[in-house]
PDB file of N, CA and C in Angstrom:
ATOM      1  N   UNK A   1      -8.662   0.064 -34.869  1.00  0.00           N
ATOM      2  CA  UNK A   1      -9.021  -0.631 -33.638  1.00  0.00           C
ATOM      3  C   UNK A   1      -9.568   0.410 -32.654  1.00  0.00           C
ATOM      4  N   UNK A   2     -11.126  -0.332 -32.337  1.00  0.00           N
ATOM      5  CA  UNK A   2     -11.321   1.257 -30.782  1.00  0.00           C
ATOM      6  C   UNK A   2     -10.752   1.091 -29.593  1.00  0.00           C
ATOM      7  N   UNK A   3     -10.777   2.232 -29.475  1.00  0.00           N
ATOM      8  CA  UNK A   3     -10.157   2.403 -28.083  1.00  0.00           C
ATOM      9  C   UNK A   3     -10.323   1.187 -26.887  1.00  0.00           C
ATOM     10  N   UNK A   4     -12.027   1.007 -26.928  1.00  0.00           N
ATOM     11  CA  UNK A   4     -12.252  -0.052 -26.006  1.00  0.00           C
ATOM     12  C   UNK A   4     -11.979  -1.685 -26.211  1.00  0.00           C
ATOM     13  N   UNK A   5     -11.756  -1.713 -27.735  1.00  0.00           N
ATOM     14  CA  UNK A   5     -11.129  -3.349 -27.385  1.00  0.00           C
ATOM     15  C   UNK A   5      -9.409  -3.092 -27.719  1.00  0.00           C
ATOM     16  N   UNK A   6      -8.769  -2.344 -27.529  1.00  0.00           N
ATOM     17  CA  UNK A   6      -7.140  -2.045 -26.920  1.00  0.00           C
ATOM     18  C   UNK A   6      -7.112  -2.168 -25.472  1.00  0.00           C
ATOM     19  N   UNK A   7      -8.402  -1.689 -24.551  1.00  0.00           N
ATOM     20  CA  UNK A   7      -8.360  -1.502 -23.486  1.00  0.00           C
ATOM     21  C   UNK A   7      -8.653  -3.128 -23.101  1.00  0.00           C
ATOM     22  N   UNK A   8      -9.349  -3.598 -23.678  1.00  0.00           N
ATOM     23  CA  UNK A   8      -9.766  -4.571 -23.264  1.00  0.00           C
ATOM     24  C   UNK A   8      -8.375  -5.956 -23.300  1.00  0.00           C
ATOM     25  N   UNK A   9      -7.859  -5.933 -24.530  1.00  0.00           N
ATOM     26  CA  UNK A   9      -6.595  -6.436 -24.925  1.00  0.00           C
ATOM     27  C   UNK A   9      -5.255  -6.032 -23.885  1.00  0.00           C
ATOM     28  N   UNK A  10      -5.214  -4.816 -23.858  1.00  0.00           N
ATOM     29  CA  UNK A  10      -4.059  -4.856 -22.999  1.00  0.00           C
ATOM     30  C   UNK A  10      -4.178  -4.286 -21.440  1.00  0.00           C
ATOM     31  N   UNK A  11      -5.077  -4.817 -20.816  1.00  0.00           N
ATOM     32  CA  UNK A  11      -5.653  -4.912 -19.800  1.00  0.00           C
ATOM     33  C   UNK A  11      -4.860  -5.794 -18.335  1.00  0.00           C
ATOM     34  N   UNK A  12      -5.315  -7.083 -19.024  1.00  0.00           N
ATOM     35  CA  UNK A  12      -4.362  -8.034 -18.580  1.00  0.00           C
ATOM     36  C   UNK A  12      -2.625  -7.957 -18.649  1.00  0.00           C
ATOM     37  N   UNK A  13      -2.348  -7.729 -19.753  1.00  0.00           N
ATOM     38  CA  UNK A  13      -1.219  -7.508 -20.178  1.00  0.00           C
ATOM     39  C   UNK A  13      -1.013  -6.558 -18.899  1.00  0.00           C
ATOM     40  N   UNK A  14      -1.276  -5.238 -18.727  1.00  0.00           N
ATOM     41  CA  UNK A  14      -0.865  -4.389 -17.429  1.00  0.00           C
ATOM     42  C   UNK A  14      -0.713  -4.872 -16.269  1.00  0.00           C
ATOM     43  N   UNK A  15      -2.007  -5.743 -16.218  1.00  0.00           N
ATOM     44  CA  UNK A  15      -1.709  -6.559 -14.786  1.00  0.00           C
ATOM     45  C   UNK A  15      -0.774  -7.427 -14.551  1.00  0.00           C
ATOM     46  N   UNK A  16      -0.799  -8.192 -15.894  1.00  0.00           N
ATOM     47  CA  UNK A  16       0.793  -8.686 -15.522  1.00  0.00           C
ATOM     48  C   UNK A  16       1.502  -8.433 -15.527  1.00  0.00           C
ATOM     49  N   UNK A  17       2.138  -7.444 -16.095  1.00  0.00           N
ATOM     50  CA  UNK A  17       3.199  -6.797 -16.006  1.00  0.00           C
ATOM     51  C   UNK A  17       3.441  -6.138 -14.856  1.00  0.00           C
ATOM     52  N   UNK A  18       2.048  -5.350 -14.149  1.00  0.00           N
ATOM     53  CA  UNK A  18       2.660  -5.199 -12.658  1.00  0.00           C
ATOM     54  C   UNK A  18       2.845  -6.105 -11.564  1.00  0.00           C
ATOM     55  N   UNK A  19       2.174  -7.563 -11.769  1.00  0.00           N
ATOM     56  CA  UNK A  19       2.777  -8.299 -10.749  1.00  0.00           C
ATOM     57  C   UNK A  19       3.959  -8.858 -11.357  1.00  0.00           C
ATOM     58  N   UNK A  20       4.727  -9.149 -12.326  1.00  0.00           N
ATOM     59  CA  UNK A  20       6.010  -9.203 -12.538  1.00  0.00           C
ATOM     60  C   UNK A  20       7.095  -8.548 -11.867  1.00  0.00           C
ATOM     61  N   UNK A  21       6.617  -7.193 -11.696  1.00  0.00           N
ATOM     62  CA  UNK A  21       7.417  -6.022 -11.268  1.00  0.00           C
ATOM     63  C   UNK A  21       7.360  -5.722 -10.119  1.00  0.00           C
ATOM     64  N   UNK A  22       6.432  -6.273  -9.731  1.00  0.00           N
ATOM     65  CA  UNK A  22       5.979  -6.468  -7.985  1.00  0.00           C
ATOM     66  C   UNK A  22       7.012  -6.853  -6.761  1.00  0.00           C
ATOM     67  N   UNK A  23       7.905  -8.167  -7.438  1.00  0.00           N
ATOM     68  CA  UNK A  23       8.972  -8.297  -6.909  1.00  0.00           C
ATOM     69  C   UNK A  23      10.192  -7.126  -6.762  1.00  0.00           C
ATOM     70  N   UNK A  24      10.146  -5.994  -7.022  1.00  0.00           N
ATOM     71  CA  UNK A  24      10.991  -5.455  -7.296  1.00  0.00           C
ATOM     72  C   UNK A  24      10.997  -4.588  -6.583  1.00  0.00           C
ATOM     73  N   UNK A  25       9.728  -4.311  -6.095  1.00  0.00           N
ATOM     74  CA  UNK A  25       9.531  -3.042  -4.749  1.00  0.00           C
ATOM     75  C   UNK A  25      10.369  -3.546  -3.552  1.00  0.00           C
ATOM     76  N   UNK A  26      11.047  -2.911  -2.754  1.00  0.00           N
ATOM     77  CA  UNK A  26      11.275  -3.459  -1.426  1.00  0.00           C
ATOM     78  C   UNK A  26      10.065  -3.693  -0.156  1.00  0.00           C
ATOM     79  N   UNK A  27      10.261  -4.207   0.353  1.00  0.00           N
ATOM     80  CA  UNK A  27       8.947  -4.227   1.443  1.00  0.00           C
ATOM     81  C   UNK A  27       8.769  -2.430   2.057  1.00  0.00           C
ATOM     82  N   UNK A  28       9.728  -2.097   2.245  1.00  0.00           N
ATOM     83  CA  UNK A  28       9.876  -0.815   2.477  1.00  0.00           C
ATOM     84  C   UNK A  28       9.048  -0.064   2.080  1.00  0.00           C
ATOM     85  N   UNK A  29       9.024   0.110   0.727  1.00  0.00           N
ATOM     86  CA  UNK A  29       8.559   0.550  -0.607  1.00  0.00           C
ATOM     87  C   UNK A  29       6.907   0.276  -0.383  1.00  0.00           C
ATOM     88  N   UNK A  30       6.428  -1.123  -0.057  1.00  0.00           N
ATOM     89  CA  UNK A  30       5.247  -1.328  -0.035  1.00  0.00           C
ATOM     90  C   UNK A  30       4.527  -1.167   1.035  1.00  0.00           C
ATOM     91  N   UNK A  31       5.369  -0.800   2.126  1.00  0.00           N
ATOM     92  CA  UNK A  31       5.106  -0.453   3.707  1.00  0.00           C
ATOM     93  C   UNK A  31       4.459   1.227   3.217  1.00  0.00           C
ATOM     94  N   UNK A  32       5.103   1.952   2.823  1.00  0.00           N
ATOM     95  CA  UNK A  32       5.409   3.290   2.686  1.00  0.00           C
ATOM     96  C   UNK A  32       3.964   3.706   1.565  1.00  0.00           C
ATOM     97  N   UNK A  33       3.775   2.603   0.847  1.00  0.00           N
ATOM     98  CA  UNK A  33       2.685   3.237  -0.463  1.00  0.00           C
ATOM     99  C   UNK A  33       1.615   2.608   0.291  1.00  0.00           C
ATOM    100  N   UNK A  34       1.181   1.950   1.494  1.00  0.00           N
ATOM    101  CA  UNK A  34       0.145   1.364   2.173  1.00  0.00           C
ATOM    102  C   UNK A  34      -0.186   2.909   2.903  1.00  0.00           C
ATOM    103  N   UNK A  35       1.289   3.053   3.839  1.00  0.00           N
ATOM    104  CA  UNK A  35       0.998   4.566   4.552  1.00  0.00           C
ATOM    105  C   UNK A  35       0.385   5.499   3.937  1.00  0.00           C
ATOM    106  N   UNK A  36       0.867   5.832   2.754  1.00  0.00           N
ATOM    107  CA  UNK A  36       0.549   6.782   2.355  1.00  0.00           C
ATOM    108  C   UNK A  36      -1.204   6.402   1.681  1.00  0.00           C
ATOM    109  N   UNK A  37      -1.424   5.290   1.001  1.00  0.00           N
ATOM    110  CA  UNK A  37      -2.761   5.305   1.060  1.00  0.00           C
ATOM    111  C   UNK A  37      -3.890   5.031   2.329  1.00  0.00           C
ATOM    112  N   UNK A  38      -3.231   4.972   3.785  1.00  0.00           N
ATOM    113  CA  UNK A  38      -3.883   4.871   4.748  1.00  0.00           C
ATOM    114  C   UNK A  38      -3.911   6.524   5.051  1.00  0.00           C
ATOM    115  N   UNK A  39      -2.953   7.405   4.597  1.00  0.00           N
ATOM    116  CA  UNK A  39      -3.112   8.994   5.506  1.00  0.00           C
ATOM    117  C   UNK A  39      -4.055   9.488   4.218  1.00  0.00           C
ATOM    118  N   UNK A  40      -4.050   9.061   3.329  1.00  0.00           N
ATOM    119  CA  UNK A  40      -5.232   9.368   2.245  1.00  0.00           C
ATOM    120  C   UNK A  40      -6.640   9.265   2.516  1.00  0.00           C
ATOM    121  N   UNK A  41      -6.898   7.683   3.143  1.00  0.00           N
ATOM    122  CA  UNK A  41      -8.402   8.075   3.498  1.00  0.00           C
ATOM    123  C   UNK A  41      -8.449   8.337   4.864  1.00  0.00           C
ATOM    124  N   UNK A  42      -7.419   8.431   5.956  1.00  0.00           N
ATOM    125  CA  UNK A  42      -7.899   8.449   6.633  1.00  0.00           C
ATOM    126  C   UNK A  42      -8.333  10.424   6.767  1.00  0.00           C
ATOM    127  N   UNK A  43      -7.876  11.333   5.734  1.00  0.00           N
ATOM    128  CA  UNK A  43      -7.916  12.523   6.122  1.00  0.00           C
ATOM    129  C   UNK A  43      -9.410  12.804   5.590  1.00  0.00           C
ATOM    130  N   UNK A  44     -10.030  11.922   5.067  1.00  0.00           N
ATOM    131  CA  UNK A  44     -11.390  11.753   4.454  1.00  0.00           C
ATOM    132  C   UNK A  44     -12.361  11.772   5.521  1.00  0.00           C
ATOM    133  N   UNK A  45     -11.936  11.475   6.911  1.00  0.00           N
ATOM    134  CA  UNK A  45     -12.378  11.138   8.130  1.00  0.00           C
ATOM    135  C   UNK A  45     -13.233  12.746   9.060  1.00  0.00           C
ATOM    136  N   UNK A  46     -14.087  12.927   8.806  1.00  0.00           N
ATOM    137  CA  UNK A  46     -14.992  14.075   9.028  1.00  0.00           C
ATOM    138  C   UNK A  46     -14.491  14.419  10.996  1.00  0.00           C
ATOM    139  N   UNK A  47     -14.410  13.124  11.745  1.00  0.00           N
ATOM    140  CA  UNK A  47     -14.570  13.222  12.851  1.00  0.00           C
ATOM    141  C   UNK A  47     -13.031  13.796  13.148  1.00  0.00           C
ATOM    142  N   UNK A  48     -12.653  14.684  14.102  1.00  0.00           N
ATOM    143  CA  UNK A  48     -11.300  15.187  14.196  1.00  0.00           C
ATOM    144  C   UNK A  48     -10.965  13.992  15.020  1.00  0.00           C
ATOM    145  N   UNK A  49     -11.259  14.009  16.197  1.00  0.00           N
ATOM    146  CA  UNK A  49     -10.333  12.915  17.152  1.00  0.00           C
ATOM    147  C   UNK A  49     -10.228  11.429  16.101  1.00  0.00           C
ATOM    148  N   UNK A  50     -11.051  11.025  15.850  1.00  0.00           N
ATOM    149  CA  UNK A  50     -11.068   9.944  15.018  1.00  0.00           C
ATOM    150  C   UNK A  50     -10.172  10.087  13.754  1.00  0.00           C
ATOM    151  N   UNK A  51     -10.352  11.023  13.307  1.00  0.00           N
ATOM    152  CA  UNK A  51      -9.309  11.259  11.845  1.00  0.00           C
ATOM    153  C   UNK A  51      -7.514  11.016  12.922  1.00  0.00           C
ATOM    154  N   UNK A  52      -7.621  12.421  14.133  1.00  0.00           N
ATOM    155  CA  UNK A  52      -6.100  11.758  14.133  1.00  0.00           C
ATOM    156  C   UNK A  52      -5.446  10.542  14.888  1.00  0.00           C
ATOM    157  N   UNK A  53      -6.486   9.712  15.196  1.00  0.00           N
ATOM    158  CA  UNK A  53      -6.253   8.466  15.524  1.00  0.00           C
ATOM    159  C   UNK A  53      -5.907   7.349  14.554  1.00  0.00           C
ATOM    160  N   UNK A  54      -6.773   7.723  13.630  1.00  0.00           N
ATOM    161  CA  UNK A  54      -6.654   6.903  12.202  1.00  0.00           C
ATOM    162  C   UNK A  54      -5.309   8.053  11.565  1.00  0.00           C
ATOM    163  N   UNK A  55      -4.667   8.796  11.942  1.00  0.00           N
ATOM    164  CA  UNK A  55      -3.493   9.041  11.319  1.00  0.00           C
ATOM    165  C   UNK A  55      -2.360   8.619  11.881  1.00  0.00           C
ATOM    166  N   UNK A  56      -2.244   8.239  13.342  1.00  0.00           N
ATOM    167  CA  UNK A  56      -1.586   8.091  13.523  1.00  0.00           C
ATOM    168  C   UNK A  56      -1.037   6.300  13.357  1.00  0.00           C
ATOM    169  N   UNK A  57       0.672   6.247  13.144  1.00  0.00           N
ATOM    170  CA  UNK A  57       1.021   5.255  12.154  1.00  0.00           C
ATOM    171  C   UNK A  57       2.487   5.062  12.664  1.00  0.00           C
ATOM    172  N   UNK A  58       2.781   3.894  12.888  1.00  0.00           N
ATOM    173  CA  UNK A  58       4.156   3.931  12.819  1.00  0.00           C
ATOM    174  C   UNK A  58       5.610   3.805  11.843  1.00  0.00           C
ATOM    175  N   UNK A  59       6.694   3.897  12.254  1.00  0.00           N
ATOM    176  CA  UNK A  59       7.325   4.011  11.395  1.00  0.00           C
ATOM    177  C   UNK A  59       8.018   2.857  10.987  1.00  0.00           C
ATOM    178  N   UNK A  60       8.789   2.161   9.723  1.00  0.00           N
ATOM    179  CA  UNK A  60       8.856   1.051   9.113  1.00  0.00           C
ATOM    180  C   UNK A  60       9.430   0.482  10.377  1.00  0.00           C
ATOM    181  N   UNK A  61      10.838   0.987  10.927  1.00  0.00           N
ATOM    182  CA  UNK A  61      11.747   0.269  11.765  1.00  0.00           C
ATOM    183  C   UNK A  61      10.405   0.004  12.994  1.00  0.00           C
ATOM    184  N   UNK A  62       9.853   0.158  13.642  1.00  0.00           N
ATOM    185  CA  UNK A  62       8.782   0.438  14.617  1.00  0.00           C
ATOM    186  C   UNK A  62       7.940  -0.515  14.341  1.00  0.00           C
ATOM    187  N   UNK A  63       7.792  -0.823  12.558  1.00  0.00           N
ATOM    188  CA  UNK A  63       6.489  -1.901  12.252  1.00  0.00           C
ATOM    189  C   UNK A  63       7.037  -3.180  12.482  1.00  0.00           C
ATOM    190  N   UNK A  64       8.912  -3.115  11.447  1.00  0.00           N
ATOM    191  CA  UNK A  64       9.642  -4.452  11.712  1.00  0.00           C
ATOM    192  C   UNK A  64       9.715  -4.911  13.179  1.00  0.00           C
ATOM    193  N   UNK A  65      10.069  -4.019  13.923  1.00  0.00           N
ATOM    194  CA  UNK A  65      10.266  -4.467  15.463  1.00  0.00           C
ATOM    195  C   UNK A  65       8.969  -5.428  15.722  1.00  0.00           C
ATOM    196  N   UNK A  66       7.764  -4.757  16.027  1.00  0.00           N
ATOM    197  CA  UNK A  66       6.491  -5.097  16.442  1.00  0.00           C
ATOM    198  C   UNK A  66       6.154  -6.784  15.532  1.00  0.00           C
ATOM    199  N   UNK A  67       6.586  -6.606  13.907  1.00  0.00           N
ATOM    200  CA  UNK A  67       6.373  -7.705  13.631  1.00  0.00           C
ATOM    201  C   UNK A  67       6.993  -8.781  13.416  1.00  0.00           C
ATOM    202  N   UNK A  68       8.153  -8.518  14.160  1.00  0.00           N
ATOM    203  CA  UNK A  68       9.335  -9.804  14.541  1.00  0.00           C
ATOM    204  C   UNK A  68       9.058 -10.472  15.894  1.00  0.00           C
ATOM    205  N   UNK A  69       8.392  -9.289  16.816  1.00  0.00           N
ATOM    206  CA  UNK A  69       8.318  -9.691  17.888  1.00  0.00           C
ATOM    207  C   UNK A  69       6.906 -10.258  17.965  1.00  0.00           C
ATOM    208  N   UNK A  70       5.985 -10.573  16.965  1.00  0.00           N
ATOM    209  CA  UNK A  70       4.850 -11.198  16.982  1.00  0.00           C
ATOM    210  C   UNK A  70       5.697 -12.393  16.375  1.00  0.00           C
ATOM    211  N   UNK A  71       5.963 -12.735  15.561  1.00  0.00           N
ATOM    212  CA  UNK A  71       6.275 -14.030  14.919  1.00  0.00           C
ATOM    213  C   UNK A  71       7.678 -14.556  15.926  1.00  0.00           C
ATOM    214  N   UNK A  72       7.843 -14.278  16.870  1.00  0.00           N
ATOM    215  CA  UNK A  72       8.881 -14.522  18.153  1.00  0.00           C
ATOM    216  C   UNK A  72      10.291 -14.429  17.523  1.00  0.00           C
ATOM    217  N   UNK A  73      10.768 -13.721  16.266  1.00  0.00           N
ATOM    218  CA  UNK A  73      11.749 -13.047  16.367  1.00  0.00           C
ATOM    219  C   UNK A  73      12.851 -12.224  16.758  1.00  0.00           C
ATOM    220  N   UNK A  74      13.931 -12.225  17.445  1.00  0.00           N
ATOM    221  CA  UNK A  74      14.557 -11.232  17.678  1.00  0.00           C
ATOM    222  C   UNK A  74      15.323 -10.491  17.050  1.00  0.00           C
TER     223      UNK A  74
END
């Protein structure tokens, strides 16, 4: 079997298997791998003031606050 119809075959299979597993991250978890792919491109950012504007980010407890208090949570 070539390489490219294995790839092709278990392709899907990966994808499902990671949204299966998807449930399993904490929001935390998915807060944190967003950050970290937001300080990724944002260091891609040529302009300095602009790069550390686009770095700057808050922290999970800081995001929950902000987004409890949009959906009128306390």
């Amino acid at each position: 079997m070539s390489f490219a119809r294995l790839a092709r075959m278990t392709g899907p299979a990966l994808t499902l298997l990671g949204v299966a597993l998807l449930p399993a991250c904490s929001m935390r978890q998915v807060y944190d791998a967003g950050q970290a792919w937001q300080q990724q491109e944002c260091s891609r950012i040529a302009d300095l003031p602009e790069r550390k504007r686009c770095m700057a980010s808050l922290s999970y407890d800081d995001y929950q606050r902000q987004a409890a208090a949009a959906k009128g949570v306390k």
